[in-house]
Protein backbone atom coordinates (compact mmCIF):
# COMPACT_ATOMS: atom_id res chain seq x y z
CA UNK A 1 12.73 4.45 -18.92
CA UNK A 2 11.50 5.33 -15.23
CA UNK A 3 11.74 3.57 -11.88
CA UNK A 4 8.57 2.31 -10.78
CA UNK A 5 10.29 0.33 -7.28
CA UNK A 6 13.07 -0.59 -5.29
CA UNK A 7 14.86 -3.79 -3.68
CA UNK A 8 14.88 -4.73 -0.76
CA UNK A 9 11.68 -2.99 0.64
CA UNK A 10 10.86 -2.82 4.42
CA UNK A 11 7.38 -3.86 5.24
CA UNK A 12 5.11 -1.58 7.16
CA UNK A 13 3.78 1.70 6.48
CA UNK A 14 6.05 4.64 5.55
CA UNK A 15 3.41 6.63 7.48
CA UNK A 16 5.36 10.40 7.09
CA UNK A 17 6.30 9.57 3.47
CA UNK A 18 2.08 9.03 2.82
CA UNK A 19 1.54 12.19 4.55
CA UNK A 20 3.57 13.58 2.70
CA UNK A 21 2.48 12.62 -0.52
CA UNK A 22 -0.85 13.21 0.44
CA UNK A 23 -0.27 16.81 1.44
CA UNK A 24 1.53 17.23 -1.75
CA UNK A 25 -1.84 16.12 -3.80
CA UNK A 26 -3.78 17.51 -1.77
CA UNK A 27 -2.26 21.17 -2.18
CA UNK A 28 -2.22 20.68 -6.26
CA UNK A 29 -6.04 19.77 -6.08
CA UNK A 30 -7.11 22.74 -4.25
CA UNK A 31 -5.47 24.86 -6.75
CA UNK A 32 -6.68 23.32 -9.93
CA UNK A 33 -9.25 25.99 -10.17
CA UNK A 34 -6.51 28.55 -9.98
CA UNK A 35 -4.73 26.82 -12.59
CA UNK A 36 -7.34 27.51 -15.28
CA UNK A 37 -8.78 31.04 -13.84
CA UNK A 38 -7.09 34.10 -16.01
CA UNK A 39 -5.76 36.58 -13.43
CA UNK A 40 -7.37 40.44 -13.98
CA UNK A 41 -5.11 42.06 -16.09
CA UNK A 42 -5.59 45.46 -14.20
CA UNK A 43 -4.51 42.99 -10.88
CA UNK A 44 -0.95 45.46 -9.86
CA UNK A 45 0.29 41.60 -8.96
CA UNK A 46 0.35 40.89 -12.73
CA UNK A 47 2.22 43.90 -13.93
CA UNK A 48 4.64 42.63 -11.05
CA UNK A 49 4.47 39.21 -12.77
CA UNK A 50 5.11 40.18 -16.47
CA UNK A 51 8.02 43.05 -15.14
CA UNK A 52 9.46 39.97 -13.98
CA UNK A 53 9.39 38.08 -17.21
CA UNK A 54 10.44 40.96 -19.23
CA UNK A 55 13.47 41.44 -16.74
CA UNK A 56 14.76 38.13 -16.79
CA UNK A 57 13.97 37.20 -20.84
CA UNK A 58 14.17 40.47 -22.18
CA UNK A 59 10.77 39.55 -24.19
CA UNK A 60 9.29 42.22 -26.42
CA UNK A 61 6.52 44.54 -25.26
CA UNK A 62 4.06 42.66 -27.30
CA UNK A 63 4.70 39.69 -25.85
CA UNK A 64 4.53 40.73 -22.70
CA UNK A 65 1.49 41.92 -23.02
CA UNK A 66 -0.57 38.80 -24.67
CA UNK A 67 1.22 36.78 -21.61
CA UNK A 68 -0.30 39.38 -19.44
CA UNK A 69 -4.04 37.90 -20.89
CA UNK A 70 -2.85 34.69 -20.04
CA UNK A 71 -1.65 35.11 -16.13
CA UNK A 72 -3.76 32.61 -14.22
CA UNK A 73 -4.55 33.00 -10.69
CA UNK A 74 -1.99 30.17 -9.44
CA UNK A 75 1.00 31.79 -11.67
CA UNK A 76 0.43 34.83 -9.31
CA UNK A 77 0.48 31.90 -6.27
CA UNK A 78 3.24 30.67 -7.64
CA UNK A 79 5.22 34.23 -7.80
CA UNK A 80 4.10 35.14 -4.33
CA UNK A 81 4.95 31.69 -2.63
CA UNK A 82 7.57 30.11 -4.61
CA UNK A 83 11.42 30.49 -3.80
CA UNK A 84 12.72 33.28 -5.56
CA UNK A 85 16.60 33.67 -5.39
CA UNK A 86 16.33 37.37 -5.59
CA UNK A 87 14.10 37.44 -2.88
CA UNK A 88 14.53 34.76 -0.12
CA UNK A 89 12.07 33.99 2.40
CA UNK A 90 12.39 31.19 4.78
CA UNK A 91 8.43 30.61 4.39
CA UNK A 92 8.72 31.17 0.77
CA UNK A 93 11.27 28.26 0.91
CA UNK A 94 8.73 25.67 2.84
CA UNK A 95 5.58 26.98 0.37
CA UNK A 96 7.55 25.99 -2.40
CA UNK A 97 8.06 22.56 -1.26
CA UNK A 98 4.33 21.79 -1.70
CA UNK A 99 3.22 23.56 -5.07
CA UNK A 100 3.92 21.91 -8.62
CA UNK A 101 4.04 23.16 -11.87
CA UNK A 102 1.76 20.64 -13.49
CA UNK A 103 0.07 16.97 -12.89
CA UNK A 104 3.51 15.57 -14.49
CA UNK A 105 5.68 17.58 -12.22
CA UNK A 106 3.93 16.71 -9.32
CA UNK A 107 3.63 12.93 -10.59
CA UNK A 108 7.52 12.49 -11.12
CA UNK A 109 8.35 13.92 -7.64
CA UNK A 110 5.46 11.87 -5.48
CA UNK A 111 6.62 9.10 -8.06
CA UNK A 112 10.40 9.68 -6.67
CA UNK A 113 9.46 10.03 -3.26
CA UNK A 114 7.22 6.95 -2.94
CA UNK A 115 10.34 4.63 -3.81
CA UNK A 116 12.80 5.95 -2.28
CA UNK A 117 11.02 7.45 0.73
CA UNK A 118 10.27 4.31 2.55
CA UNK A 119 13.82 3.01 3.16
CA UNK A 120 15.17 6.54 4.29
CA UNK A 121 12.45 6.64 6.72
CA UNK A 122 13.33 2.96 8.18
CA UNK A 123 16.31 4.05 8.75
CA UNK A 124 16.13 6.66 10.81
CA UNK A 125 12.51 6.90 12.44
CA UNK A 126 9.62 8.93 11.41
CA UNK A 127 10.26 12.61 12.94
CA UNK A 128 14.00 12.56 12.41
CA UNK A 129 13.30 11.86 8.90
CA UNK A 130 10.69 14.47 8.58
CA UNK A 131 12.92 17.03 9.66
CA UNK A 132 15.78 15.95 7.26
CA UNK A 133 13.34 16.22 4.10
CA UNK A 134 12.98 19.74 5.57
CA UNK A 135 15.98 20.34 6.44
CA UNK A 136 17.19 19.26 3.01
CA UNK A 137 14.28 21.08 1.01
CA UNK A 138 15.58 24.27 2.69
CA UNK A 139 19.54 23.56 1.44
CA UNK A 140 18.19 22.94 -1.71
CA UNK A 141 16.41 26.21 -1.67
CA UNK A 142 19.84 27.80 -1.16
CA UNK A 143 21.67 25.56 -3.97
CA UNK A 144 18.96 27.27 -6.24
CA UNK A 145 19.92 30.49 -4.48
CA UNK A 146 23.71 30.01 -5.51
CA UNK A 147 23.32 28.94 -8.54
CA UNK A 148 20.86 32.38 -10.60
CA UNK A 149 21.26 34.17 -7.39
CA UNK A 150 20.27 37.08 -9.43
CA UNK A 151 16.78 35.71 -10.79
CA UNK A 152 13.52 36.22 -9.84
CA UNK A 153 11.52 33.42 -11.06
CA UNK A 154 10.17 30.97 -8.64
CA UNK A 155 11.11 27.80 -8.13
CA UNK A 156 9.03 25.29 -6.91
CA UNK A 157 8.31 21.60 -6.32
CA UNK A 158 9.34 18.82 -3.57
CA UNK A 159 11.80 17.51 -5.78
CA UNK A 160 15.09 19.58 -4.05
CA UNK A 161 13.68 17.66 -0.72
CA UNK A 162 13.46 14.58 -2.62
CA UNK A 163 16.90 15.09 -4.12
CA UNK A 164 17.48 15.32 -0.06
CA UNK A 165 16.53 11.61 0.35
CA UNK A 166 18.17 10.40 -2.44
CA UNK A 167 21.55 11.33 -1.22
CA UNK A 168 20.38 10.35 2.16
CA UNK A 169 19.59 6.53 0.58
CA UNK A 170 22.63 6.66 -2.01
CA UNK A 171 25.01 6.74 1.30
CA UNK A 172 23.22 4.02 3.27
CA UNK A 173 21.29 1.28 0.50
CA UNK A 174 24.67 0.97 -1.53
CA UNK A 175 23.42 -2.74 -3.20
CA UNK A 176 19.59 -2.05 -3.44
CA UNK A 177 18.31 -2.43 -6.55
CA UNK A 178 15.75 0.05 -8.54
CA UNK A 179 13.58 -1.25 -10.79
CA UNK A 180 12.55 0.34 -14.51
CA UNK A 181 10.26 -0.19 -16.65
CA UNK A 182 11.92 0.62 -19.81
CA UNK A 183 8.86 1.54 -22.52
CA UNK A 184 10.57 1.61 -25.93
CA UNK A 185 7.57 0.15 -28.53
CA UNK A 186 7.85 -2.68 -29.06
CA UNK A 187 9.91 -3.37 -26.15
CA UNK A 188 8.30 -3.31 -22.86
CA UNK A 189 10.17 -4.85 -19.87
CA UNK A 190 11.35 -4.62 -16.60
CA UNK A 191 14.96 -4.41 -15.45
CA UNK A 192 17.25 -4.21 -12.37
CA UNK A 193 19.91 -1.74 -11.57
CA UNK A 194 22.06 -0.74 -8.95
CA UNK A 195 20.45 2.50 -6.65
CA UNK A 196 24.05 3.75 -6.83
CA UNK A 197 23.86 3.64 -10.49
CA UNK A 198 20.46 5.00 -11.11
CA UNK A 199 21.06 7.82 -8.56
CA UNK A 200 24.63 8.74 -9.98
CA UNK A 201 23.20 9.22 -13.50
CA UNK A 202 20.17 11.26 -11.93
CA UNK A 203 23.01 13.87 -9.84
CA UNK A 204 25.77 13.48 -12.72
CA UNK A 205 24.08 13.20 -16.03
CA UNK A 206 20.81 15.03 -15.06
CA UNK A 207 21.80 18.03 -13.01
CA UNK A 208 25.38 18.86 -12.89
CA UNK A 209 26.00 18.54 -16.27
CA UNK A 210 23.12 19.95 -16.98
CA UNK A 211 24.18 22.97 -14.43
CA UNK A 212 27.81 23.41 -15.75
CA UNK A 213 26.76 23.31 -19.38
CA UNK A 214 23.85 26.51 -18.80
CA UNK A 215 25.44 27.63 -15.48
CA UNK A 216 21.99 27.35 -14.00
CA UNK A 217 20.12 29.35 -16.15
CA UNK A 218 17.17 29.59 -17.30
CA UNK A 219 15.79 26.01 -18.58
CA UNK A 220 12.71 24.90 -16.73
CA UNK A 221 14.45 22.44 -14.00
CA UNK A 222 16.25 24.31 -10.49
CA UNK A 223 19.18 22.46 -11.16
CA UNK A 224 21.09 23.93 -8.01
CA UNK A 225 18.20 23.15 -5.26
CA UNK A 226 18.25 19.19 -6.73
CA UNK A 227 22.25 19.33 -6.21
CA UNK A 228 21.94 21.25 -3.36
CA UNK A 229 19.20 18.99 -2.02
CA UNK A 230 21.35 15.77 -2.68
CA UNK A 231 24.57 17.10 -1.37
CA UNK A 232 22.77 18.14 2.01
CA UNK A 233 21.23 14.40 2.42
CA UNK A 234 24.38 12.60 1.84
CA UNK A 235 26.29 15.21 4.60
CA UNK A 236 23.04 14.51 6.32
CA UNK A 237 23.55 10.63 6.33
CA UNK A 238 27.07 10.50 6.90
CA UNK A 239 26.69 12.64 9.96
CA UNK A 240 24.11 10.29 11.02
CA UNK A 241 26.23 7.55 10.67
CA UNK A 242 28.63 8.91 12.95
CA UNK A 243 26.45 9.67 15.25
CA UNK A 244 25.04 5.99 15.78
CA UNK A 245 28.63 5.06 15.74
CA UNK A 246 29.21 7.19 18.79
CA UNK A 247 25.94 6.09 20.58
CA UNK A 248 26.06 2.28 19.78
CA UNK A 249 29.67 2.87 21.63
CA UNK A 250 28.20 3.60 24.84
CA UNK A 251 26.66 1.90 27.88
CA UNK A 252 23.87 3.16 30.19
CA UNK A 253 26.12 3.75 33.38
CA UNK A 254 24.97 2.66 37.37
CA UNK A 255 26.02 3.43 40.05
CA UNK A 256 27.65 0.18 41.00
CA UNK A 257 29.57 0.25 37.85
CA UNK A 258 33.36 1.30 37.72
CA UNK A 259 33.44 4.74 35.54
CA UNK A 260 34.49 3.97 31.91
CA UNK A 261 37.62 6.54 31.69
CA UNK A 262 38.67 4.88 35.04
CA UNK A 263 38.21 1.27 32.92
CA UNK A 264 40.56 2.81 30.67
CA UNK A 265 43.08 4.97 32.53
CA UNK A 266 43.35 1.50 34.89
CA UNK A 267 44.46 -0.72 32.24
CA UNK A 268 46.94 1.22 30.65
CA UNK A 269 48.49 1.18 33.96
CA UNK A 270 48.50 -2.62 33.86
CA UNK A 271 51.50 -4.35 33.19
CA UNK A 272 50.13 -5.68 29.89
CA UNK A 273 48.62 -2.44 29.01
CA UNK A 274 45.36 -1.77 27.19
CA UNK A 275 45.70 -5.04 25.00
CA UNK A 276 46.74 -7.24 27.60
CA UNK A 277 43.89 -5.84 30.21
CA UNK A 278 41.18 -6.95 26.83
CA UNK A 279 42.39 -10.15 26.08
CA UNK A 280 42.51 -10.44 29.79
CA UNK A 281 38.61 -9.61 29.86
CA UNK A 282 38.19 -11.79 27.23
CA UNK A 283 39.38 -14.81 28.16
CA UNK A 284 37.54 -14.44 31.56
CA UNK A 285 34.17 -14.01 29.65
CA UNK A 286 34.20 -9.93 30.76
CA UNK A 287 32.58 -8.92 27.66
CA UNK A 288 31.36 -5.62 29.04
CA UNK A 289 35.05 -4.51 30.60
CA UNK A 290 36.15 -5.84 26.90
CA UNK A 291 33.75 -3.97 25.13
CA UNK A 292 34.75 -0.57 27.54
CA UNK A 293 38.07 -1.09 26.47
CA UNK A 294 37.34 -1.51 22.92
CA UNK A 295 34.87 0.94 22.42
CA UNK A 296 36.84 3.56 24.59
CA UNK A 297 39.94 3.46 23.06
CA UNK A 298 39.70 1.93 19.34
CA UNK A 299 42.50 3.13 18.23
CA UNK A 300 44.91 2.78 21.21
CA UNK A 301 44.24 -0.92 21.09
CA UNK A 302 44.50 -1.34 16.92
CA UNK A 303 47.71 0.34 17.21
CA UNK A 304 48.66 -1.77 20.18
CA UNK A 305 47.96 -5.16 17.91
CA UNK A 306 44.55 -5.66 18.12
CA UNK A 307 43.57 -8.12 15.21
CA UNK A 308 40.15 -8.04 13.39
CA UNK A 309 39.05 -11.51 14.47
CA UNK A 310 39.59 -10.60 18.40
CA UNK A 311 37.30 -7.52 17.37
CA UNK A 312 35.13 -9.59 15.71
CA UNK A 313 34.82 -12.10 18.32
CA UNK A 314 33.76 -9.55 20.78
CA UNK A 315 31.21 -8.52 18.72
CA UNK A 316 29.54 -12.33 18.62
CA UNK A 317 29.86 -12.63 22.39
CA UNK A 318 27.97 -9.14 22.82
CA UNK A 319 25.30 -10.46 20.31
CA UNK A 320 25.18 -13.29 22.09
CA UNK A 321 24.84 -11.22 25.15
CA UNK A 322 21.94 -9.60 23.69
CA UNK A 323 23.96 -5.99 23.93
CA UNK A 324 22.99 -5.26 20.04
CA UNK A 325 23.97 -1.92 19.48
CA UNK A 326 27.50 -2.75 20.79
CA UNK A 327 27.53 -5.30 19.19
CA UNK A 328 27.37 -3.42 15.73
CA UNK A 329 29.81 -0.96 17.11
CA UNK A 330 32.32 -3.57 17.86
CA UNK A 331 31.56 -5.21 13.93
CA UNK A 332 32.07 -1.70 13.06
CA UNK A 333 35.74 -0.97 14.68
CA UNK A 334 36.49 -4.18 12.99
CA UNK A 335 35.39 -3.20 9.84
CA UNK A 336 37.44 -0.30 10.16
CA UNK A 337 40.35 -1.98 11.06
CA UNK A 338 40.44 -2.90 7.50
CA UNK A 339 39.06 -6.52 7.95
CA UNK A 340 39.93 -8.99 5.14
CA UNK A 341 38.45 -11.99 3.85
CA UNK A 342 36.97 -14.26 6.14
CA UNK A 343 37.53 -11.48 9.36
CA UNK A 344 35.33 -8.87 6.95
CA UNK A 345 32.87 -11.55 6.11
CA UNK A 346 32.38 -12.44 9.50
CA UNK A 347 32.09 -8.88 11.12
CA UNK A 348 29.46 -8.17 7.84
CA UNK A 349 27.60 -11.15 9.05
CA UNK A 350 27.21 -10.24 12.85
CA UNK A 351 26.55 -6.80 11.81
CA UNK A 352 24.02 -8.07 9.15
CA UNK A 353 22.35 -10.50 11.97
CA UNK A 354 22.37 -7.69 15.11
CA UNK A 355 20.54 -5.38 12.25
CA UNK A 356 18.29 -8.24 11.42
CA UNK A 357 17.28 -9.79 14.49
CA UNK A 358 17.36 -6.99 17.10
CA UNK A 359 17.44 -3.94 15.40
CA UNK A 360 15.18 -4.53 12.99
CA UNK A 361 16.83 -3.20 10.39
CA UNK A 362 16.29 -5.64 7.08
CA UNK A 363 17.35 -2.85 4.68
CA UNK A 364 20.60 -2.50 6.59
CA UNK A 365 20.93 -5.54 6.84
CA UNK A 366 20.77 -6.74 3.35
CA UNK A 367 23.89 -4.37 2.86
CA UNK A 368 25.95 -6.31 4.90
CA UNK A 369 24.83 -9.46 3.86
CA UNK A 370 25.99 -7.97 -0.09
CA UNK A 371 29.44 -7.01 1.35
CA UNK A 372 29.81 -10.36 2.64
CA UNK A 373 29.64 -12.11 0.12
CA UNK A 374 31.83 -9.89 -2.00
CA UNK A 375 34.33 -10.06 0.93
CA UNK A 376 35.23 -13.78 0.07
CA UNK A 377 33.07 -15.63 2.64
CA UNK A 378 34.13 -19.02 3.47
CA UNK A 379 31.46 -21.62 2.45
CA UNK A 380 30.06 -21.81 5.75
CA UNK A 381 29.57 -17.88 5.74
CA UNK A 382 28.31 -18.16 2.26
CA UNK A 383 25.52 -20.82 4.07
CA UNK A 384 25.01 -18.13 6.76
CA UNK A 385 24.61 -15.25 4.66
CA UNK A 386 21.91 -17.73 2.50
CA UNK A 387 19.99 -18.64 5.60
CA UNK A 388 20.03 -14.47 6.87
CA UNK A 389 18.65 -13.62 3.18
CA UNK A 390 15.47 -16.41 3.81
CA UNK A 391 15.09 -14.85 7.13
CA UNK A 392 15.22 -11.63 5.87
CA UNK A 393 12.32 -12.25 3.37
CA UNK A 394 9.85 -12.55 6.36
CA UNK A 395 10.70 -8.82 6.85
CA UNK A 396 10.88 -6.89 3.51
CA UNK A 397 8.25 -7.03 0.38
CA UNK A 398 11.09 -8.01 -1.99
CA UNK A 399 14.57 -8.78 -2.32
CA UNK A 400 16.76 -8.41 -5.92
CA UNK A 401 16.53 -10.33 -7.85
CA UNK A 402 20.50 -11.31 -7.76
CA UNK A 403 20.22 -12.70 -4.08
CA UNK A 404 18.00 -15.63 -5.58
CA UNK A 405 21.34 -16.58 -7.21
CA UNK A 406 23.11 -17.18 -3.68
């Protein structure tokens, strides 16, 4: 059983995940010679190489020296420029993302990296994703590192970067769905599952308790870089998250425009206070004072009474005022305010449409269209989230299979 796609897919080319790929190919073709040239036995690199072995296995002399005859060239590549615990290098620690220990090691991880790649790199744009596969690669490097921090044979392979994006996607594609194509003779067929599911098992089942049954010894997989790896994108995307919370809260400023802490410190002087001075702006069709009260001071006005609807409702009239990203923020704060029911299935739905529509965002999207539906959306929701899923088809490959049944 292996995944061979995912669901919902965002059209376009996932031009840094290619490159990627490609340079990953590319690297284990040019040292395919390597791979079947015996290293010189009198080559000092090789003595270095079996030491090594004999140090970390304890293998008799004998054996050491018939693996000495078979050293090949890229073993000794692999020694020099894969990330060895005992001796970290930061360069060591990029080489390693881009050298693979055989055409099925290097198939699994562009295999990996291909499905899940695409959707990680919608999300966030092509260079910011670029640098969080690196970044990630390197904190998997150093989960390796903590893990046999005493060993010195190499690891290497893209897969702790990859484990990188699939913590990044596991925090923001909750209901996607990953196909597999389970091959058990006779039995050949393809089936759905949740990402959340498929990625659990691969952290859980395949890696820590893998990891706490060995304590991350010696085995043939780097355990601690994919845990590390994962771990770092899922901090990764969570901080991201907050960060385009923050952003989407604020306004491009002019000079002509009152200063937003003024907005604020003003209408808590008001005789209604901060939640008469926004219902105030609401009712006079102020959406931008509203949304500089709301997006200033959540928290103030949740605690003051605010109710999810009047959150909500600010978030439609900024849509409507084609002010997107506030728009999402404002969905957002009502979100947070622990929206129920129809208030949840509405702020899913303007968050699902901003995404949609203006953002372009059909991945995200789909997400909020899920948690609508599961919030208890009215019938007419349940008709809007329908019509944003047809929509929606006009900007992904393919959607799951279980949104056909809307």
């Amino acid at each position: 059983m292996f995944p061979i796609g995912d669901s919902p897919n965002p059209r376009g080319i996932a031009w840094v995940t290619y490159v990627l790929i490609a340079i990953n190919v590319l690297v284990f073709v040019l040292y395919l010679p390597a791979m079947s040239e015996v290293a010189d036995p009198g080559d000092p690199r090789v003595r270095e190489y079996t030491d090594m072995i004999a140090k970390e296995t304890g293998a008799p002399q004998a054996e050491l020296e018939a693996a000495a005859r078979r050293v090949t060239e890229y073993d000794l590549v692999v020694y020099e420029h894969g990330s060895r615990p005992v001796a970290p290098s930061w360069l060591d620690m990029l080489t390693s993302m881009f050298l693979h220990g055989g055409f099925m090691h290097l198939f699994g991880n562009m295999l990996f990296l291909w499905i899940y790649g695409n959707n990680a790199e919608s999300r966030i744009g092509r260079i910011p994703y670029l640098l969080a596969y690196l970044a990630t690669g390197y904190a998997a490097a150093f989960g390796d590192i903590l893990l046999r921090p005493e060993s010195g044979i190499p690891a290497v392979g893209a897969s702790g970067a990859i484990s990188g994006v699939l913590g990044m996607y596991f925090i923001w594609f909750p209901h996607n769905k990953v196909r597999l194509l389970i091959l058990i003779p006779p039995l050949i067929r393809q089936v759905e599952l949740g990402a959340r599911w498929v990625l659990g098992f691969y952290i859980v089942v395949q890696n820590l308790l893998p990891a706490f049954l060995t304590g991350g010894g010696p085995g043939g997989v780097a355990h601690g870089a994919h845990i590390g790896g994962f771990v770092a994108g899922v901090l990764l995307a969570l901080g991201t998250n907050l960060l385009v919370r923050l952003g989407w809260g604020r306004r491009t400023e002019h000079a002509d425009e009152p200063d937003p802490q003024q907005t604020l410190d003003g209408a808590r002087k008001e005789e209604g206070g901060l939640l008469g001075a926004f219902r105030e702006a609401m009712r006079a069709g102020d959406v931008d004072r509203a949304s500089t009260l709301l997006l200033g001071a959540p928290r103030d006005l949740v605690h003051a009474g605010l109710g999810p609807a009047e959150t909500v409702a600010l978030g439609d009239a900024l849509a409507r005022a084609r002010e997107p990203r506030r728009a999402a923020a404002a969905y957002d704060v009502a979100l947070r305010q622990h929206a129920r029911g129809e208030d949840a299935a509405a702020a899913h739905l303007g968050a699902a449409r901003v995404l949609l529509e203006d953002l372009k965002q059909p991945t995200a999207a789909y997400q909020h269209v899920v948690d609508a539906v599961k919030a208890g959306a009215t019938p007419s929701q349940q008709a809007e989230a329908r019509a944003l899923l047809q929509e929606m088809r006009r900007s992904v490959k393919t959607l799951p299979n279980a949104a056909a049944r809307w």
